[in-house]
Protein backbone atom coordinates (compact mmCIF):
# COMPACT_ATOMS: atom_id res chain seq x y z
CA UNK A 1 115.03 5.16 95.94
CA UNK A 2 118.15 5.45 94.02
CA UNK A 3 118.48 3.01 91.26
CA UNK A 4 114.04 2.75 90.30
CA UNK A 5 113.07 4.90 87.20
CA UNK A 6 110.29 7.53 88.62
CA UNK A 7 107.29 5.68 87.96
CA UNK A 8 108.32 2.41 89.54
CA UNK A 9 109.55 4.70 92.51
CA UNK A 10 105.89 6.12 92.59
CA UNK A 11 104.45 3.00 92.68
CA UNK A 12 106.62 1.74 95.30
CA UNK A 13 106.02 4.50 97.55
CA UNK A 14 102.51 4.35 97.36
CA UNK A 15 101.74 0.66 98.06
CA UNK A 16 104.30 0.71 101.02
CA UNK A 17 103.24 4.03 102.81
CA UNK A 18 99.60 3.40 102.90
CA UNK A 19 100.00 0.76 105.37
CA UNK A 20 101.86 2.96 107.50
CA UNK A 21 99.16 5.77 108.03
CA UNK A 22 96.50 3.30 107.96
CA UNK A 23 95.11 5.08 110.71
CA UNK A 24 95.49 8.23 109.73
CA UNK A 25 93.32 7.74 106.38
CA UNK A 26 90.32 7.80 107.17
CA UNK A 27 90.36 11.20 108.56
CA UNK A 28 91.80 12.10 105.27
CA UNK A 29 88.57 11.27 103.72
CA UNK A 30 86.42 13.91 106.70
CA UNK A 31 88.97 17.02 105.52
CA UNK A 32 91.05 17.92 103.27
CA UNK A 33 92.77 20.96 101.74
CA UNK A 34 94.98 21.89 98.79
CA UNK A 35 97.70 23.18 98.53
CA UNK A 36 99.88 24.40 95.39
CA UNK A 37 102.93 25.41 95.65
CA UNK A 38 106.54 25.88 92.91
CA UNK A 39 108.46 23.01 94.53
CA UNK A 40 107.82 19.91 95.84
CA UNK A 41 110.31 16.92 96.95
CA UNK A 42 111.33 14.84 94.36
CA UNK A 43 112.54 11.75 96.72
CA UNK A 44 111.37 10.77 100.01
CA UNK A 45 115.02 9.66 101.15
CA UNK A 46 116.52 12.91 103.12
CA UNK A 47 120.19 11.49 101.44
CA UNK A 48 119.08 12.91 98.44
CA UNK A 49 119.21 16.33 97.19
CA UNK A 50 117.61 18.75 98.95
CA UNK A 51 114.58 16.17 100.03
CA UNK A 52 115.42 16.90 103.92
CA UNK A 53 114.73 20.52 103.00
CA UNK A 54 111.84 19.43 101.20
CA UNK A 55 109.71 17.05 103.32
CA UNK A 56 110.76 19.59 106.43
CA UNK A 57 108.84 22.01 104.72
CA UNK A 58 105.82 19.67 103.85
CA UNK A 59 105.01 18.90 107.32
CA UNK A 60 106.62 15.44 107.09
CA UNK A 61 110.13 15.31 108.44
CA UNK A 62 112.14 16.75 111.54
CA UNK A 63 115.23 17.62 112.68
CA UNK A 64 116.17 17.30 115.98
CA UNK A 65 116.81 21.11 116.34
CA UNK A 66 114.97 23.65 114.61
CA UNK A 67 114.44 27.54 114.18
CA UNK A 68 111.34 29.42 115.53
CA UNK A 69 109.25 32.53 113.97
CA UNK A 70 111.26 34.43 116.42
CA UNK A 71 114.77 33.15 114.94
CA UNK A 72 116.05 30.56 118.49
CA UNK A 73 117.09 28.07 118.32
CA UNK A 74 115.14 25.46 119.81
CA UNK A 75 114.48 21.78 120.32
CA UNK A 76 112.36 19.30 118.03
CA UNK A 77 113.22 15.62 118.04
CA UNK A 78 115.43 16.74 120.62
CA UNK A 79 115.16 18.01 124.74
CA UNK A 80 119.16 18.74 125.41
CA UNK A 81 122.23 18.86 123.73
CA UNK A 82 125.42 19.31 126.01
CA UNK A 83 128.85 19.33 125.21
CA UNK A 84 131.86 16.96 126.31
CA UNK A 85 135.74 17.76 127.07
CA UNK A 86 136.56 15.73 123.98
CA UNK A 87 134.61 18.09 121.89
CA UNK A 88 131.58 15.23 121.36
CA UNK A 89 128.36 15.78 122.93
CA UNK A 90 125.40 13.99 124.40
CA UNK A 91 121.92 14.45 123.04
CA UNK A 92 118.74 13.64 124.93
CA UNK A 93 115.62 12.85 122.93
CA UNK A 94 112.27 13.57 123.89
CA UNK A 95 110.80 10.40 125.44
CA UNK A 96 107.35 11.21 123.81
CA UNK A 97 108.47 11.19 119.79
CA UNK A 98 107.41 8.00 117.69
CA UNK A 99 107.30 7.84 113.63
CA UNK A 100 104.51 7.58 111.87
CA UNK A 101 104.11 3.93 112.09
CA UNK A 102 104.39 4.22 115.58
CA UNK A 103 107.75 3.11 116.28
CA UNK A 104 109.37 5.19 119.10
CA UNK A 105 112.01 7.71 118.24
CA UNK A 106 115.13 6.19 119.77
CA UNK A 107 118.61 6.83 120.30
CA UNK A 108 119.86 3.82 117.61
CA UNK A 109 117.26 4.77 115.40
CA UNK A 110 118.60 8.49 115.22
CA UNK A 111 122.16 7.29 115.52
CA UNK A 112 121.31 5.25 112.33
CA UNK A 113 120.15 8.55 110.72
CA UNK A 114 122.88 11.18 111.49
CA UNK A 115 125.43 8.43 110.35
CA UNK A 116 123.62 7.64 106.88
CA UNK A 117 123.11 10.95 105.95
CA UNK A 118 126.11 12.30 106.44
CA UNK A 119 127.53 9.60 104.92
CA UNK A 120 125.65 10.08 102.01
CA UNK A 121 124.44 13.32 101.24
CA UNK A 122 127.84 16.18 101.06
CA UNK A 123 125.08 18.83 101.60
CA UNK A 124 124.85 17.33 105.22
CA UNK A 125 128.87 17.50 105.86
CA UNK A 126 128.89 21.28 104.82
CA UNK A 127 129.63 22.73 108.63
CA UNK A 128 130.82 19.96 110.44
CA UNK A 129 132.16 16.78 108.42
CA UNK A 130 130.33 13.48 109.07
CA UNK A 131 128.80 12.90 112.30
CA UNK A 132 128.87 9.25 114.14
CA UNK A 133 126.47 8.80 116.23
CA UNK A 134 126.50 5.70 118.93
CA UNK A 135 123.15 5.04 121.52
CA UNK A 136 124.19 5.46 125.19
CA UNK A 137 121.01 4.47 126.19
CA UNK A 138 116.89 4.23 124.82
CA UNK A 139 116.82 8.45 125.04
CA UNK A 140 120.83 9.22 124.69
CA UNK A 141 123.25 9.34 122.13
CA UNK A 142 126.91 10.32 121.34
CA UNK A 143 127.55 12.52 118.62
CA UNK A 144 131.10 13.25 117.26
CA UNK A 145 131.75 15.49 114.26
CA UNK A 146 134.55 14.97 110.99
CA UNK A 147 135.63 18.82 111.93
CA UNK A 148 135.18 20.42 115.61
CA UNK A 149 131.74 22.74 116.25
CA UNK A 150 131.27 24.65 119.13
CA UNK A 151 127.44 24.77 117.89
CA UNK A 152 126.24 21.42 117.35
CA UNK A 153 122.29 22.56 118.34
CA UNK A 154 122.82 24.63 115.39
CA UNK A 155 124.27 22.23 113.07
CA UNK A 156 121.24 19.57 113.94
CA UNK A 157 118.92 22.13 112.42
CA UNK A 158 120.15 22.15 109.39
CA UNK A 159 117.98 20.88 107.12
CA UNK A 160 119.50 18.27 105.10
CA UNK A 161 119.67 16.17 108.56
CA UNK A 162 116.09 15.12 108.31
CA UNK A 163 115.35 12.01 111.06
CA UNK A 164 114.50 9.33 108.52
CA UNK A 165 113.15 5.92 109.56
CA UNK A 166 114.01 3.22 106.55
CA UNK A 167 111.88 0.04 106.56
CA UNK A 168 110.97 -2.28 104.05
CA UNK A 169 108.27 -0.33 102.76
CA UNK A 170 110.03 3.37 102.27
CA UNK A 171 111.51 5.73 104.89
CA UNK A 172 109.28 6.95 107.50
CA UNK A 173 109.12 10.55 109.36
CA UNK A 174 108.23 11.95 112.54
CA UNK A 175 106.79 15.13 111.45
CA UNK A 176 102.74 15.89 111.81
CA UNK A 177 101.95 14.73 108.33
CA UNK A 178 102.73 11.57 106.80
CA UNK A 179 103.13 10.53 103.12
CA UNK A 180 99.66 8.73 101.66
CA UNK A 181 100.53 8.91 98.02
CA UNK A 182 103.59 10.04 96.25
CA UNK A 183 104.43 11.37 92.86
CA UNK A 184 107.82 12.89 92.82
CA UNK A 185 108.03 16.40 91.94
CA UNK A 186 104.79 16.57 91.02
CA UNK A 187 102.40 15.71 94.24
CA UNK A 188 102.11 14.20 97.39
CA UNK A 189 98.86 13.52 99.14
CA UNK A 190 99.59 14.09 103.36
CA UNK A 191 97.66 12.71 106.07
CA UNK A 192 97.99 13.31 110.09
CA UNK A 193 100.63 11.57 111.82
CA UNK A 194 98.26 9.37 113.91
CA UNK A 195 101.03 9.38 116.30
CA UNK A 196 102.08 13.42 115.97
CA UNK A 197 100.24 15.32 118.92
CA UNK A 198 96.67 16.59 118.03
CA UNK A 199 96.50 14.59 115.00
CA UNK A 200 92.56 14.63 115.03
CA UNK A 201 92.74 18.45 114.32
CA UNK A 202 94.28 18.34 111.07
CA UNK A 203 93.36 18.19 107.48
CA UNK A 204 94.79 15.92 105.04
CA UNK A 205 96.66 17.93 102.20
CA UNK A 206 96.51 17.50 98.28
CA UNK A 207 99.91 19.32 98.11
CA UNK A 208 100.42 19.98 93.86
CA UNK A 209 103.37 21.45 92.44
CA UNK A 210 102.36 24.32 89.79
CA UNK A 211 105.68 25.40 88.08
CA UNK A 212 104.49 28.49 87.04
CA UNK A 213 103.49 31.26 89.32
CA UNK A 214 100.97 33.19 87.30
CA UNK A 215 99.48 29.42 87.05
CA UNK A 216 99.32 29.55 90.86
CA UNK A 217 97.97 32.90 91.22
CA UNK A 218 95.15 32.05 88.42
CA UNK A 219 94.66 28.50 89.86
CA UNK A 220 94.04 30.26 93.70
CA UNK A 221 91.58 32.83 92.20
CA UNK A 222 89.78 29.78 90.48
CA UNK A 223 89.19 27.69 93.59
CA UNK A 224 91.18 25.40 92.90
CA UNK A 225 93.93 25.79 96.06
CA UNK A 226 92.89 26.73 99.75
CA UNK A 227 96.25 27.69 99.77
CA UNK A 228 99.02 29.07 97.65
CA UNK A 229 102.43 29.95 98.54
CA UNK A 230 105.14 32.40 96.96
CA UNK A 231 102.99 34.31 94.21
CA UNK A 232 104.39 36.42 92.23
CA UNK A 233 103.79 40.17 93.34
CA UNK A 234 102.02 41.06 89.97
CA UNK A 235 99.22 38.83 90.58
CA UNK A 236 98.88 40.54 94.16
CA UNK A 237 96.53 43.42 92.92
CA UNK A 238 94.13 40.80 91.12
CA UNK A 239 94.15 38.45 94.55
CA UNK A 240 93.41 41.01 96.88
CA UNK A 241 90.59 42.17 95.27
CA UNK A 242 88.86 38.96 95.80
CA UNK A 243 86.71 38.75 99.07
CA UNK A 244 86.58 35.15 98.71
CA UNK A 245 90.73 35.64 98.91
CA UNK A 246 93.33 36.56 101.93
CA UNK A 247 96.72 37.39 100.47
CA UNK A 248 99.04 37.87 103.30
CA UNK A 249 103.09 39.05 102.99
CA UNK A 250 105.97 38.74 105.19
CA UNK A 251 109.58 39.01 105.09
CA UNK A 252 111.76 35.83 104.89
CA UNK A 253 115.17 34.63 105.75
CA UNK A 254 115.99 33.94 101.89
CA UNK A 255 118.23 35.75 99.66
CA UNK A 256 118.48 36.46 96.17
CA UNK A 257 121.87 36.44 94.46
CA UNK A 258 123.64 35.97 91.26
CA UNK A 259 126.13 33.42 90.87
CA UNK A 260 129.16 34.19 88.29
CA UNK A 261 130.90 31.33 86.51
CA UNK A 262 134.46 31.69 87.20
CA UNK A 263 135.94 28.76 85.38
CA UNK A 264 136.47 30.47 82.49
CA UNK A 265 136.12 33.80 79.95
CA UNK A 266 135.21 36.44 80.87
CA UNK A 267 134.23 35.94 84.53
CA UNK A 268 137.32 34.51 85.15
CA UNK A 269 138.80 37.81 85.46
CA UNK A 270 137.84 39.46 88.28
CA UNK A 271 137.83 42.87 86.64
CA UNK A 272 134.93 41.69 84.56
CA UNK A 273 133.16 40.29 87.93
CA UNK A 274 133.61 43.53 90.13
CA UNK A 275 132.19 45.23 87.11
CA UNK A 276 129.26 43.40 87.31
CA UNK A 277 128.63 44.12 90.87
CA UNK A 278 128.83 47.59 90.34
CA UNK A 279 126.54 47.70 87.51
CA UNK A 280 123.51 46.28 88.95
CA UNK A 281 120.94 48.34 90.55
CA UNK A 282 119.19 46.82 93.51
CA UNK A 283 116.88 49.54 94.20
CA UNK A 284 115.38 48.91 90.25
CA UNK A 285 114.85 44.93 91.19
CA UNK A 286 112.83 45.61 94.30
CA UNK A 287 110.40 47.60 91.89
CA UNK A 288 110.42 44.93 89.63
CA UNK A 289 109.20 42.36 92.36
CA UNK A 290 107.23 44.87 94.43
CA UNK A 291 109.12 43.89 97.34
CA UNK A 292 111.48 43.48 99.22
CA UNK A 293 115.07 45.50 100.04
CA UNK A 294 117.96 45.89 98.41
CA UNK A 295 121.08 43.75 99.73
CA UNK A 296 124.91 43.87 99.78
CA UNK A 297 124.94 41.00 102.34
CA UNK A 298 124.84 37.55 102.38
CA UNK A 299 122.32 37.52 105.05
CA UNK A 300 119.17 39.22 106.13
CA UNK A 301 120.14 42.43 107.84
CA UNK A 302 118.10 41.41 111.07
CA UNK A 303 121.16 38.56 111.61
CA UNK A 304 123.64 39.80 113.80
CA UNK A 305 126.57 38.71 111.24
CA UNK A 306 124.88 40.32 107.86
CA UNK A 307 127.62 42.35 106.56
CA UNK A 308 127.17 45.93 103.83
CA UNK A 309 130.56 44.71 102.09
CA UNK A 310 129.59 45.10 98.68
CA UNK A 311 130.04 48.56 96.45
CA UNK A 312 127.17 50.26 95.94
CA UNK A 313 125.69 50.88 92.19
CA UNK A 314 128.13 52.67 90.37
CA UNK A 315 127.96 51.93 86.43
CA UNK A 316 130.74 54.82 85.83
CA UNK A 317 133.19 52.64 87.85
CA UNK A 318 131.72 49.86 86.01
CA UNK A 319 132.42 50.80 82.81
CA UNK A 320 136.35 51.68 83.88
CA UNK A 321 137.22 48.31 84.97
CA UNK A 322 135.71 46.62 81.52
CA UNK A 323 137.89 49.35 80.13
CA UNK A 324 140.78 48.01 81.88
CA UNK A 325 140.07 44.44 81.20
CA UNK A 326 139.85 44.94 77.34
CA UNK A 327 136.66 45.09 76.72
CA UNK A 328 135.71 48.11 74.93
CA UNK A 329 132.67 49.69 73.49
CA UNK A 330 132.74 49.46 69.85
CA UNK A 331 130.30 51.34 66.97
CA UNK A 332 127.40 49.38 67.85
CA UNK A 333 127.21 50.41 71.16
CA UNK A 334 128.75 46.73 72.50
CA UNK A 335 131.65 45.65 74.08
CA UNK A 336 134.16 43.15 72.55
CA UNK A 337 137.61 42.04 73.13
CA UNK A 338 139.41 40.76 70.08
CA UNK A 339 136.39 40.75 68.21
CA UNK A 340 134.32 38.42 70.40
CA UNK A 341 131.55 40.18 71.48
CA UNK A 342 131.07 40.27 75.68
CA UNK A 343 127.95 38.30 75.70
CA UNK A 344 126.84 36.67 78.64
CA UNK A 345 124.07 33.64 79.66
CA UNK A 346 121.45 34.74 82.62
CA UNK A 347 119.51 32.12 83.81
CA UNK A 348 116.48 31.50 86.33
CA UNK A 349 114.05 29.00 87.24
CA UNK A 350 110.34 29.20 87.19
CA UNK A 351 110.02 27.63 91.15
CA UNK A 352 110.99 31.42 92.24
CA UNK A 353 109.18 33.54 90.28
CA UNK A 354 110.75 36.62 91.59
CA UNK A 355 113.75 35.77 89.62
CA UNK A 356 112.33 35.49 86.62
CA UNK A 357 110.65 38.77 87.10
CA UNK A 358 114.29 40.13 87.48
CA UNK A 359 115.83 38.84 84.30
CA UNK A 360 114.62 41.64 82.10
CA UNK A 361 115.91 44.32 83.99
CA UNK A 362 119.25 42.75 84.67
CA UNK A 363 119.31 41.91 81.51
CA UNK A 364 118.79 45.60 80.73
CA UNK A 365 120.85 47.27 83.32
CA UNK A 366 123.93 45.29 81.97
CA UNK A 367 123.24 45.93 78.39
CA UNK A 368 123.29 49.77 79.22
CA UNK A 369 127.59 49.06 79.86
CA UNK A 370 127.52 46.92 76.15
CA UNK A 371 126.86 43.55 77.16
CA UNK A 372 124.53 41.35 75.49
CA UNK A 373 122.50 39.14 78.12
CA UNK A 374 121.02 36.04 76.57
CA UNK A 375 118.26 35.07 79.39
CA UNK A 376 117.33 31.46 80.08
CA UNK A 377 115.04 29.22 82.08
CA UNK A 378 115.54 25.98 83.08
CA UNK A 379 113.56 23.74 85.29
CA UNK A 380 116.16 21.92 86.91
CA UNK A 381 118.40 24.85 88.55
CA UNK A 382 120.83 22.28 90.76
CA UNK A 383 121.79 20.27 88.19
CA UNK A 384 122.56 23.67 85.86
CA UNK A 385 124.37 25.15 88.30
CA UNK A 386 126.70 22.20 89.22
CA UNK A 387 127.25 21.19 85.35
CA UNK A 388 128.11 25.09 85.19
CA UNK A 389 126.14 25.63 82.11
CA UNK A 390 126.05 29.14 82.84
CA UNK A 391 127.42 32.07 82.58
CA UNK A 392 124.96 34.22 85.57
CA UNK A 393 122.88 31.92 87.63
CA UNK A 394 119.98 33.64 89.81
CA UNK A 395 119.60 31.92 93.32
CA UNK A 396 117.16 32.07 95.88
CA UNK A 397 118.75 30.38 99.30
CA UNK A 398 118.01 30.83 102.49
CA UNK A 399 121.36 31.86 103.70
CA UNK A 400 120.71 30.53 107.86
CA UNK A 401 118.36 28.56 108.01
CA UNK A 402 119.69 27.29 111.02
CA UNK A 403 120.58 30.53 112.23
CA UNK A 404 124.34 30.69 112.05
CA UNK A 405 126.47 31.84 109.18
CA UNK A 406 128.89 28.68 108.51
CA UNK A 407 126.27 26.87 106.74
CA UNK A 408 125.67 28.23 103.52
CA UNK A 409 129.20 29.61 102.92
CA UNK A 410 130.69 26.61 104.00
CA UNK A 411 128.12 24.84 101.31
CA UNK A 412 128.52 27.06 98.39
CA UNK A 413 131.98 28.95 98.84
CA UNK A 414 134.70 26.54 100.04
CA UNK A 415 136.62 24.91 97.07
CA UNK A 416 135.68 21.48 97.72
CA UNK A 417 131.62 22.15 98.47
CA UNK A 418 128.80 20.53 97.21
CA UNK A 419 127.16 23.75 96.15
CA UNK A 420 130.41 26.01 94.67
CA UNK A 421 128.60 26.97 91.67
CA UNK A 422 130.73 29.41 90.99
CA UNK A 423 133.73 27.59 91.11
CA UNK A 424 135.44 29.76 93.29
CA UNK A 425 139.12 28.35 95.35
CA UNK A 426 139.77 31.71 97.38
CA UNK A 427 142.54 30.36 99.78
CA UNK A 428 141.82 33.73 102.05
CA UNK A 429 138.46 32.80 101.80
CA UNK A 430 138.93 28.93 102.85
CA UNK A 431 140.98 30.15 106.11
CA UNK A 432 138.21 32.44 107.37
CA UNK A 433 135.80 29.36 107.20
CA UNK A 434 138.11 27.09 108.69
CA UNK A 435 138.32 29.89 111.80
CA UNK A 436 134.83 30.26 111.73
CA UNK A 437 134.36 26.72 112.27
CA UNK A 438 136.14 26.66 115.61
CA UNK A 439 134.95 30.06 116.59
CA UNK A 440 132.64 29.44 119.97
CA UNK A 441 131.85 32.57 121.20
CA UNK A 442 128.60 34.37 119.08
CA UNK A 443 130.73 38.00 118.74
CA UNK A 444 134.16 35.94 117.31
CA UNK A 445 131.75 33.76 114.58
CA UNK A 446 129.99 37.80 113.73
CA UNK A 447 133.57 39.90 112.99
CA UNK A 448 134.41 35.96 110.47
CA UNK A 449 130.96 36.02 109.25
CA UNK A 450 131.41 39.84 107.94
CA UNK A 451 135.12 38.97 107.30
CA UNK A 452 134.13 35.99 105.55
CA UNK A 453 131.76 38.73 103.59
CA UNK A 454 134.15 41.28 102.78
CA UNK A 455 136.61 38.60 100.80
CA UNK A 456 133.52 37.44 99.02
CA UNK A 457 132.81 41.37 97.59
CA UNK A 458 136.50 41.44 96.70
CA UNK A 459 136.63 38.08 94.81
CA UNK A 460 132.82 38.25 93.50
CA UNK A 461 131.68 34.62 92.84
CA UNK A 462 128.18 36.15 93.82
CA UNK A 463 126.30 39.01 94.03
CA UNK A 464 123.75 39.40 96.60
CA UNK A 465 120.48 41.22 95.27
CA UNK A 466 117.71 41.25 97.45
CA UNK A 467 115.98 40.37 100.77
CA UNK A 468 112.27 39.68 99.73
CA UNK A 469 109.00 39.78 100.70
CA UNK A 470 106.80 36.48 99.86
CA UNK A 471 103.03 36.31 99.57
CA UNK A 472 100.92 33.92 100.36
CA UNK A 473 97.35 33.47 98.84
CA UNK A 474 94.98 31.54 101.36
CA UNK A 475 90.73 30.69 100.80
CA UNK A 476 89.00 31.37 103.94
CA UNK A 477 88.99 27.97 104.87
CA UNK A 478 92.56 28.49 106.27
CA UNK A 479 91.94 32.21 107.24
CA UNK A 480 94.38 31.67 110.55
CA UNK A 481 97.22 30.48 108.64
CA UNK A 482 100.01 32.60 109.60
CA UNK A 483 103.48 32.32 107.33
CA UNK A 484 106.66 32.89 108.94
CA UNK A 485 110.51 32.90 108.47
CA UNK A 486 110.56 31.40 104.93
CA UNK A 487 109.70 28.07 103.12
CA UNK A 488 111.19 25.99 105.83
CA UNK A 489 108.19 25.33 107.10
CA UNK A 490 104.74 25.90 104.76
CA UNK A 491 102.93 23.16 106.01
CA UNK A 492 102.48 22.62 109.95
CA UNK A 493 101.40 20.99 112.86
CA UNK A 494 99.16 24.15 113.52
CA UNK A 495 97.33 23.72 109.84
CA UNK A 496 93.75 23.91 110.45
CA UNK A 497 90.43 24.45 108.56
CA UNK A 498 87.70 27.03 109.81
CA UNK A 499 84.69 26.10 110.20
């Protein structure tokens, strides 16, 4: 879609897609449900952005490996994966997969996909380089990677390699929803996959993006959503005391963190960065979001490989190292250096609410140590972050999403990634990853994962906060919905209404 304005875009999609779930629509006129929800994709083409994370989660796209509830790693598109002397491997589809217009899912047409998006999307190339990709046969391929991985399985359930379809009239997926109407970032009306197993059992879904989360929570108590996902915990009281209303929690695979700008003054000292990490109290932001744990690690502490690297809260330390680095408290109770004042930008984005629930009180613990915390929203958090028009950027990520550690440190922490918000170049830091990349064995790629983690606490581009808790508000329509694991996958093949 690159190079139409948004509305042309819309327009596009929607007179090309239609065709393609012809059959599919008019069981979209028998059920239906509505979903709202903070995010929703803002392209259909998986090269783009996150959109591969996006349309996963939507019920519309696959990757050829996935995750389960219980954390495996498991096949999708996909019904082998072995490995070759010459460090390529072979790949056996399923023989039973077709896309939504009911062209089968074949070795060149997935060939065709791993190429283009790692060709085109550097969020794709973050663990193993560019794949190519050659057919061996209708159900076999040949995969070869830019940089040696002993876990391929793994890498091909990451999400940015979505199996994408392109044809005349917009990409197609394979997932158990298909695309009826489009509006990017705004709302996409799903239909069944005729072609998905058990298509005749699902709804179609009115999925709507509401950025605000106390908009979701009030929407969900009006009627307006059978289903709303990721309120914010101070809504929860109201929620549950509807009877109409099933509010159900459950921890997820996400972490929230703080990114530090290290391009320039102040955080460019690392003084000023460690002092930062010690003044924050975790314990304070679970209470704020009424869930959750506190975290020192990158990861979940139910992954083998989470590490407990970073110093505990410790504002008396704190205060000694902005000693140290020249910034002192002066009469008005605020630190300066040279008579600049030590003031700081703290943003967040309104798609997590959580975060923005945490501002204040970040924002307060930090101005207890004299510095001033300007706190800022902005809608578009990806494009902030990589302009680095910030100072302290909150983040919610899940941090392995395909179950292995080299993904999102690989994304966001080596020099050259798409995602190094922080701007960090930690040569120590780059040699761990570039171990952990050939590591095969699961306890070698744990002790780099934590090692990985301890150079991270010393260097502090981020600061891990908390593993959360999400909520999810449901009508009794879709009383057997069940979340699980994160966002990675809200809308699924087992979506159904009760009777």
């Amino acid at each position: 879609m690159k190079g139409l304005s948004r509305r042309r875009a819309l327009l596009v999609v929607i007179g090309s897609l239609l065709p393609l779930v012809g059959g599919a629509a008019v069981h979209a006129q028998e059920t239906r449900v509505t979903v709202g929800q903070t995010f929703i994709a803002e392209s259909l083409d998986p090269t783009e952005g996150s959109a591969g994370w996006a349309l996963t989660s939507h019920g519309v796209a696959e990757t050829l490996f996935t995750v389960d509830r219980h954390g495996e790693i498991v096949p999708r598109l996909a019904e082998s994966i072995e490995p070759r002397d010459d460090g390529s491997w072979v790949l056996t589809l399923r023989a039973d997969r077709r896309f939504s217009d009911g062209t089968p899912v074949t070795a060149a047409e997935v060939a065709a996909a791993l190429t283009r998006v790692t060709d085109l999307n550097p969020a794709a190339r973050a663990s193993a380089g560019r794949l190519h990709a050659t057919a061996l046969s209708d159900h076999e391929l040949l995969i070869t990677s830019e940089r040696p991985t002993p876990v391929m399985a793994s890498v091909l359930a990451e999400w940015p390699l979505a199996i994408a379809r392109l044809t005349e009239r917009g990409p197609v997926f394979t997932g158990p929803f298909a695309v009826a109407e489009f509006e990017p970032g705004i709302r996409l009306l799903l239909v069944p996959n005729p072609y998905f197993p058990d298509a005749v059992r699902r709804p179609a879904v009115d999925l709507r993006r509401i950025a605000d989360g106390q908009a979701l929570a009030l929407g969900l108590k009006a009627g307006e959503f059978d289903l709303a996902f990721n309120l914010p915990s101070e809504a929860l009281g109201l929620l549950r005391a509807d009877p109409a209303l099933i509010v159900k929690s459950f921890p997820v695979g996400y972490q929230y963190m703080m990114w530090l700008n290290t391009r320039g003054e102040p955080l460019a000292d690392v003084r000023v960065r460690r002092a930062l990490a010690l003044a924050i109290d975790r314990d304070e932001l679970v209470k704020a979001i009424r869930a959750g744990r506190p975290s020192r690690s990158a990861y979940a502490d139910y992954f083998a490989f989470a590490g407990e690297a970073s110093p505990p809260h410790d504002p008396a330390a704190a205060a000694r190292l902005l000693d140290e680095a020249g910034w002192r408290v002066g009469p008005d109770g605020r630190r300066a250096r040279d008579g600049a004042p030590l003031t700081l930008s703290l943003w967040a984005y309104p798609q997590r609410p959580d975060l923005v629930t945490m501002q204040p009180v970040l924002k307060a613990q930090l101005a207890a140590l004299g510095i001033a915390v300007e706190t800022r929203l902005t809608e578009e958090p990806t494009s902030t972050a990589r302009a680095a028009a910030f100072d302290l950027m909150l983040w919610a990520q899940h941090t392995a999403p395909a179950g292995d550690p080299a993904f999102f440190l690989r994304l966001f922490l080596s020099p050259d990634a798409a995602n190094n918000f922080a701007g960090i170049d930690e040569p120590r830091l780059s040699k761990v990853l570039d171990r952990l990349g050939e590591a095969g064995e699961p306890a070698a790629r744990v002790a780099l994962a934590k090692e990985a983690q301890a150079v991270i606490a010393e260097t502090v581009p981020v600061v891990f906060l908390v593993t959360p808790e999400w909520h999810v508000g449901l009508s009794r329509r879709l009383a057997g919905y069940e979340p699980w694991g994160s966002d990675y996958y809200v809308i699924r093949e087992d979506l159904t209404v009760t009777r």
